[in-house]
Protein backbone atom coordinates (compact mmCIF):
# COMPACT_ATOMS: atom_id res chain seq x y z
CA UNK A 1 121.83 111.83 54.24
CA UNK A 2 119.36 109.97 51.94
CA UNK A 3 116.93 106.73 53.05
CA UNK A 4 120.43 104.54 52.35
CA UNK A 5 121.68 103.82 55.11
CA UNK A 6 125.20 102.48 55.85
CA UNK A 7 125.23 99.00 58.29
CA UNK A 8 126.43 100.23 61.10
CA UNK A 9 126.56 104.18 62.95
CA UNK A 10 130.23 105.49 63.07
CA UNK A 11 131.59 108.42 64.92
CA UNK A 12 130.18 111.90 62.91
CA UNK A 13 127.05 109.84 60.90
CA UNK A 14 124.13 111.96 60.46
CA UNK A 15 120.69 110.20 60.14
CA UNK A 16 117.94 112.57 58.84
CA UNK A 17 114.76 110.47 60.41
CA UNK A 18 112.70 109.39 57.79
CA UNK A 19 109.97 106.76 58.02
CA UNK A 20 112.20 104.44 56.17
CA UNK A 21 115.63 105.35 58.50
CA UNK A 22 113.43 105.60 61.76
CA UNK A 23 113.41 102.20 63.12
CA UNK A 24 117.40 101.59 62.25
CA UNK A 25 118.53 104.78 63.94
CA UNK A 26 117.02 105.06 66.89
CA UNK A 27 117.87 100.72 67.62
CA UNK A 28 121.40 102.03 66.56
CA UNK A 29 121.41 104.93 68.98
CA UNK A 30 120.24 102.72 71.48
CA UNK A 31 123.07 100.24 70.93
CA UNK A 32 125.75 102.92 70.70
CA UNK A 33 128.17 103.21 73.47
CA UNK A 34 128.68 106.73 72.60
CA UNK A 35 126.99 109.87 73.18
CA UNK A 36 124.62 111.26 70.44
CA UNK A 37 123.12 114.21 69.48
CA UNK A 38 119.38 114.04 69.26
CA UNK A 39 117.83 117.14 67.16
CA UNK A 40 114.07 118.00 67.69
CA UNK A 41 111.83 118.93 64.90
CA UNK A 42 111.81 122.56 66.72
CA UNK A 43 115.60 122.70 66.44
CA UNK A 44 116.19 122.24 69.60
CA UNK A 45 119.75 119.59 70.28
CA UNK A 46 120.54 117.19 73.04
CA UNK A 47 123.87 115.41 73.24
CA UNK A 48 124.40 112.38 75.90
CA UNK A 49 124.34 108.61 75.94
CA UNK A 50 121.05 106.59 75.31
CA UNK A 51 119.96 104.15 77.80
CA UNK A 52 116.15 103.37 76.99
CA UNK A 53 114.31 103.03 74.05
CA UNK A 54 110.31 102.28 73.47
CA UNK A 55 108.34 102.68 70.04
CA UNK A 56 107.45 105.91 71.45
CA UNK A 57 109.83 107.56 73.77
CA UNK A 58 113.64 107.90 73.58
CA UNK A 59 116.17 108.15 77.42
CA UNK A 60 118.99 110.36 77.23
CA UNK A 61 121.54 110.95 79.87
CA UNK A 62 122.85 114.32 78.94
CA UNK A 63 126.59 114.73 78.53
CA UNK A 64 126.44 118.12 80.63
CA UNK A 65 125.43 116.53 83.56
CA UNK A 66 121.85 117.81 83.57
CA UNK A 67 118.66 115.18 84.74
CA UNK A 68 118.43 112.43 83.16
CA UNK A 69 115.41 113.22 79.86
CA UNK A 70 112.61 111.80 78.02
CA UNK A 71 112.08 112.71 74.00
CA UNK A 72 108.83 111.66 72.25
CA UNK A 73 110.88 109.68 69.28
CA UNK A 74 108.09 111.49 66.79
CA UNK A 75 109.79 114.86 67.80
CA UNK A 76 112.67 113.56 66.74
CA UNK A 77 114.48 114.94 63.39
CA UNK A 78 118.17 114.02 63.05
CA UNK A 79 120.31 111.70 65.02
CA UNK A 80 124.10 112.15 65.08
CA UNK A 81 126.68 110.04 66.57
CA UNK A 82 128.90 112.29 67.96
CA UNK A 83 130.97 110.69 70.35
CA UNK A 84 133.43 107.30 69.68
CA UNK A 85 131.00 104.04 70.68
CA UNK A 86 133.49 103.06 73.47
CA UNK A 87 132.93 99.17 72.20
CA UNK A 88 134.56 99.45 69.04
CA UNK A 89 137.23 97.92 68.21
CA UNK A 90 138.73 95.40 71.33
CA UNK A 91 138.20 97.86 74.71
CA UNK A 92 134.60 95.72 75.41
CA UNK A 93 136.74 92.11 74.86
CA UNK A 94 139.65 93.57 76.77
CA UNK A 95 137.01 94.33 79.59
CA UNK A 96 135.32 90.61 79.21
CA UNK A 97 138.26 88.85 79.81
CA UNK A 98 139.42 90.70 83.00
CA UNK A 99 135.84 89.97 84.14
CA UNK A 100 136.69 86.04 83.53
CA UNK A 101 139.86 86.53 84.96
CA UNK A 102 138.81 87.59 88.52
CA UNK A 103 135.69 85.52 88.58
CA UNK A 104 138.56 82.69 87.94
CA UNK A 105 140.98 83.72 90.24
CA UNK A 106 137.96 83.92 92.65
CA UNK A 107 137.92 87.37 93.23
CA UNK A 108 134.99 89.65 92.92
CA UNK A 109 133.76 90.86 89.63
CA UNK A 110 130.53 92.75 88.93
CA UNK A 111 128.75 94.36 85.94
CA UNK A 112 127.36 97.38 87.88
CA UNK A 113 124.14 98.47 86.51
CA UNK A 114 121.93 101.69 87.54
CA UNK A 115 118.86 100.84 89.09
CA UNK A 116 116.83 103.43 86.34
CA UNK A 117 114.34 106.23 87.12
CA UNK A 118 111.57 107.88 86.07
């Protein structure tokens, strides 16, 4: 892929990093509900979900099940979106509204969230 860049990631986009393509791919990895597949400069591939992003380091939670990883985002080469982002299309308003539903019908509804490591 060249410096254009499409305005949103779909499943199977490939984003050679670039300094022009950094900044947008890694926010968009970070906003993906979908696993990705980081590859390092020394060829070296990671596929999982993205939970944390800084200017300088990139979170992964690896699809395989292995410990949770931290990626120096200048080691970084290629990011591809690999898996479906489990927010497209209506599945995230679907989700929203039974949320509403049970906090109206006074029943318990939470957004469970992981307390985070490092």
């Amino acid at each position: 892929m060249n410096d254009s860049m499409p305005e949103t990631p779909s499943e199977g986009l490939e984003v050679t990093l670039t300094e022009a393509t950094l900044p947008t791919a890694l926010a968009w990895a970070h906003d993906y509900r979908g696993d990705v597949m980081l590859r390092t400069k020394g060829g070296e591939q990671y596929v999982g979900y993205v939970f944390d992003l800084t200017k300088d380091r990139i979170r992964i939670d690896p699809a395989d099940g292995s410990p949770r990883m931290t990626l120096q985002t200048e080691d970084i080469a290629a990011i591809t979106f690999s898996g479906r982002d489990m927010a497209a299309g209506k599945s995230f308003d679907r989700w929203i509204n039974r949320y509403i539903d049970k906090k109206l019908a006074g029943e318990e509804a939470s957004i469970p969230s992981d307390a985070g490591d490092d």
